[in-house]
Each structure stands twice: as structure tokens, then as C-alpha cells.
N, C-alpha and C. Protein backbone atom coordinates (compact mmCIF):
# COMPACT_ATOMS: atom_id res chain seq x y z
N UNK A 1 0.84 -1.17 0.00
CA UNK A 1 0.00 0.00 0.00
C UNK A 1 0.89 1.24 0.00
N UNK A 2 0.49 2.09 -0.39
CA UNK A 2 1.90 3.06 -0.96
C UNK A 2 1.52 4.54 0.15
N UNK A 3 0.05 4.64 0.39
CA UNK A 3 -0.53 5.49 1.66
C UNK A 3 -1.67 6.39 1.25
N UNK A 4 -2.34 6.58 2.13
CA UNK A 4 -3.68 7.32 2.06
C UNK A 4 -3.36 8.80 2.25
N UNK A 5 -4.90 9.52 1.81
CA UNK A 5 -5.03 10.41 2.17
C UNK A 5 -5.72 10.76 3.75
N UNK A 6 -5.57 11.71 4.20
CA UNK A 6 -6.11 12.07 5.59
C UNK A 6 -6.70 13.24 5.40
N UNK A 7 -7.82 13.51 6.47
CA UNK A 7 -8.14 14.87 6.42
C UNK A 7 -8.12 14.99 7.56
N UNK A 8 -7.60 16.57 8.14
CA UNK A 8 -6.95 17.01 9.55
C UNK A 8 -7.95 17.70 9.75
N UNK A 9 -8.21 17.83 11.14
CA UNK A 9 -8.66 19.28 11.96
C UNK A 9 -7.66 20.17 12.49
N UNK A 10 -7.17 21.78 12.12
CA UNK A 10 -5.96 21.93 13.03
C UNK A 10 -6.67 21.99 13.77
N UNK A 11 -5.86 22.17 15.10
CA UNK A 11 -6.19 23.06 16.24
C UNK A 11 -6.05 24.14 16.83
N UNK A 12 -5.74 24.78 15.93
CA UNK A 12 -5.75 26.02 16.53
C UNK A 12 -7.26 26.80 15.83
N UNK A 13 -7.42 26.54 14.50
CA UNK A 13 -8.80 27.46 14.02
C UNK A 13 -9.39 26.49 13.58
N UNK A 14 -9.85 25.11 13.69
CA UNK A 14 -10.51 24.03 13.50
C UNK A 14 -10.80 23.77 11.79
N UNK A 15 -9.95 24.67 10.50
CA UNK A 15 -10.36 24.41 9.40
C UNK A 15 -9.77 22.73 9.53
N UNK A 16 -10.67 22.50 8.41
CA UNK A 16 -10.24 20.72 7.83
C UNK A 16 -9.33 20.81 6.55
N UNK A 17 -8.42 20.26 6.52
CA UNK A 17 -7.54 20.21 5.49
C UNK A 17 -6.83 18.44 4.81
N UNK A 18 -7.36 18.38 3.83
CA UNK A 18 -6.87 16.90 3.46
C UNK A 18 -5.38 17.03 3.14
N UNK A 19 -4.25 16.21 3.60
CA UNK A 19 -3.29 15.76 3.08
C UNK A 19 -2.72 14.76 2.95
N UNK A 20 -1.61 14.19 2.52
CA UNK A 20 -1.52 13.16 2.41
C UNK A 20 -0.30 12.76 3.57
N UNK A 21 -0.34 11.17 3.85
CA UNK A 21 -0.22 10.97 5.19
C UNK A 21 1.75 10.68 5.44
N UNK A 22 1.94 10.56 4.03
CA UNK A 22 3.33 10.38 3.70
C UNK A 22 4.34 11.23 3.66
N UNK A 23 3.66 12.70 3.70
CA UNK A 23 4.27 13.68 3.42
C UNK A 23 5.62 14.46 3.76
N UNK A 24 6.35 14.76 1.96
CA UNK A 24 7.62 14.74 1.82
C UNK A 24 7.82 16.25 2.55
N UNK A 25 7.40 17.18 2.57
CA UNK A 25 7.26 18.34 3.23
C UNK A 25 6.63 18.86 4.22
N UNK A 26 6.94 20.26 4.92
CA UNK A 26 5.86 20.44 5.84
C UNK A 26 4.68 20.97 5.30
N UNK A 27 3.35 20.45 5.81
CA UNK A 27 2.25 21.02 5.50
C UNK A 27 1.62 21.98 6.30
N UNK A 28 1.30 23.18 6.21
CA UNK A 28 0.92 24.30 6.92
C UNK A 28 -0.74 24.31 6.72
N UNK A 29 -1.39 24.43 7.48
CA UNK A 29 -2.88 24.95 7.70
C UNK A 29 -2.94 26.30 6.54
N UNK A 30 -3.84 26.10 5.36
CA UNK A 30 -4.21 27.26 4.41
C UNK A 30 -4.96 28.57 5.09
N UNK A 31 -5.56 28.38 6.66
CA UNK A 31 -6.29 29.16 6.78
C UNK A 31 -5.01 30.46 7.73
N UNK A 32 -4.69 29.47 9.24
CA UNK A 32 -3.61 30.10 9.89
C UNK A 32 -2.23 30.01 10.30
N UNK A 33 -1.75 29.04 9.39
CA UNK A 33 -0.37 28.69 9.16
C UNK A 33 0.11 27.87 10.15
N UNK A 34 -0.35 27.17 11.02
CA UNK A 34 0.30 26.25 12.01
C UNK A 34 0.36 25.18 11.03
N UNK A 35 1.49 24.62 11.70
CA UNK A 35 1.93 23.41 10.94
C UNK A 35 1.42 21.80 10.84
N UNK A 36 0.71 21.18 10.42
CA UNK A 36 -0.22 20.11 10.24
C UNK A 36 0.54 19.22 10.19
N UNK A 37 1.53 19.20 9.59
CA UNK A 37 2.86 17.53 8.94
C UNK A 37 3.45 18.02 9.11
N UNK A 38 4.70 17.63 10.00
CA UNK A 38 5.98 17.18 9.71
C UNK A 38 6.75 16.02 8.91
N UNK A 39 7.08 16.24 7.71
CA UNK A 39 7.88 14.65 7.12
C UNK A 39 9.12 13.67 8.52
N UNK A 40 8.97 12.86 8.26
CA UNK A 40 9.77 11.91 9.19
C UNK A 40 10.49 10.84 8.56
N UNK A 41 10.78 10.79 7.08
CA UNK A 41 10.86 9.58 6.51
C UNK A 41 10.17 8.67 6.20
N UNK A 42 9.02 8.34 6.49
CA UNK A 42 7.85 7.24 6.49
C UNK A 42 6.48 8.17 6.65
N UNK A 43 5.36 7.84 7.73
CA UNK A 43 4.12 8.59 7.78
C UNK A 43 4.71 9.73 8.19
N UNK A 44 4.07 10.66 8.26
CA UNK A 44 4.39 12.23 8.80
C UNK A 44 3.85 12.09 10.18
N UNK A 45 4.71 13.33 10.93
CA UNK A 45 4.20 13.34 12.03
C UNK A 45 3.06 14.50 11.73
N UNK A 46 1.57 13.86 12.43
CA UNK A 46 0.76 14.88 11.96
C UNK A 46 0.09 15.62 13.44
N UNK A 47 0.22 16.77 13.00
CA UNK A 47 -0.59 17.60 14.67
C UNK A 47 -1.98 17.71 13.98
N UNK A 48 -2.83 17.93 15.01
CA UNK A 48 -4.08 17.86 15.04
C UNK A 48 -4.95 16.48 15.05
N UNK A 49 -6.16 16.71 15.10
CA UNK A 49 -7.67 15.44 14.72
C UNK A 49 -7.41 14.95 13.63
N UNK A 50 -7.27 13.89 13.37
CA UNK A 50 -7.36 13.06 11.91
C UNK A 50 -8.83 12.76 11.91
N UNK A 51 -9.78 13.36 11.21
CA UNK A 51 -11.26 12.93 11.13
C UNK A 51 -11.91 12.16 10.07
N UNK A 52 -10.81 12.38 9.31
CA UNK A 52 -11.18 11.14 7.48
C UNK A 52 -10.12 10.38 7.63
N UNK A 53 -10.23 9.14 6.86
CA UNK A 53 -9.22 8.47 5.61
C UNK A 53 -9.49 8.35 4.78
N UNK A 54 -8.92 8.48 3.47
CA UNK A 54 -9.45 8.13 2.00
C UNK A 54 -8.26 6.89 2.13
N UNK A 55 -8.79 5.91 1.72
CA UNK A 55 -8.17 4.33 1.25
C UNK A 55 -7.84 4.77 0.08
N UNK A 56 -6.40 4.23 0.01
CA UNK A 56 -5.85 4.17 -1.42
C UNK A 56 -6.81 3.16 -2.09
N UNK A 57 -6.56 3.27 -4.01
CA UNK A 57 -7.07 2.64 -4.21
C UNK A 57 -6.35 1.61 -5.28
């Protein structure tokens, strides 16, 4: 399985943001810039609620 998508809650302004769970970069919140992913080599470290998965397909 190569990895899913996720969709986050941050926490700081509760927007939902899908990314993906592998992620080679950091991912920042579009609304107030806190940081959602950290890359780690493998899954990301992710801050916030994970409230979706999309299954690869």
C-alpha cells in the first residue's frame, strides 16, 4: 500500500484540510499557518484530529 489520504482538523482554528499521510514536506494549515505535517521519513508526524481516511485505491 503506498498510503492514504487524511483529512486534519488543526487546532488552533478548526479548518479541515486533506493531506496526504506520507508527506515529503511540511504542511501548513491554508487558513492560519500552524503546521499540520511534519515529514519523518515514512508517515508524517501529523498535529491535530485526523477525522477522514481516503483508502488508497
Amino acid at each position: 500500500m503506498a498510503g492514504s489520504f487524511v483529512t486534519v482538523a488543526c487546532p488552533d482554528c478548526e479548518n479541515e484540510q486533506t493531506l496526504f499521510e506520507k508527506a515529503a514536506s511540511e504542511v501548513a494549515c491554508a487558513v492560519c499557518g500552524h503546521t499540520l505535517a511534519r515529514p519523518t521519513g515514512g508517515k508524517a508526524d501529523i498535529e491535530g484530529e485526523v477525522t477522514a481516511v481516503v483508502e488508497a485505491r
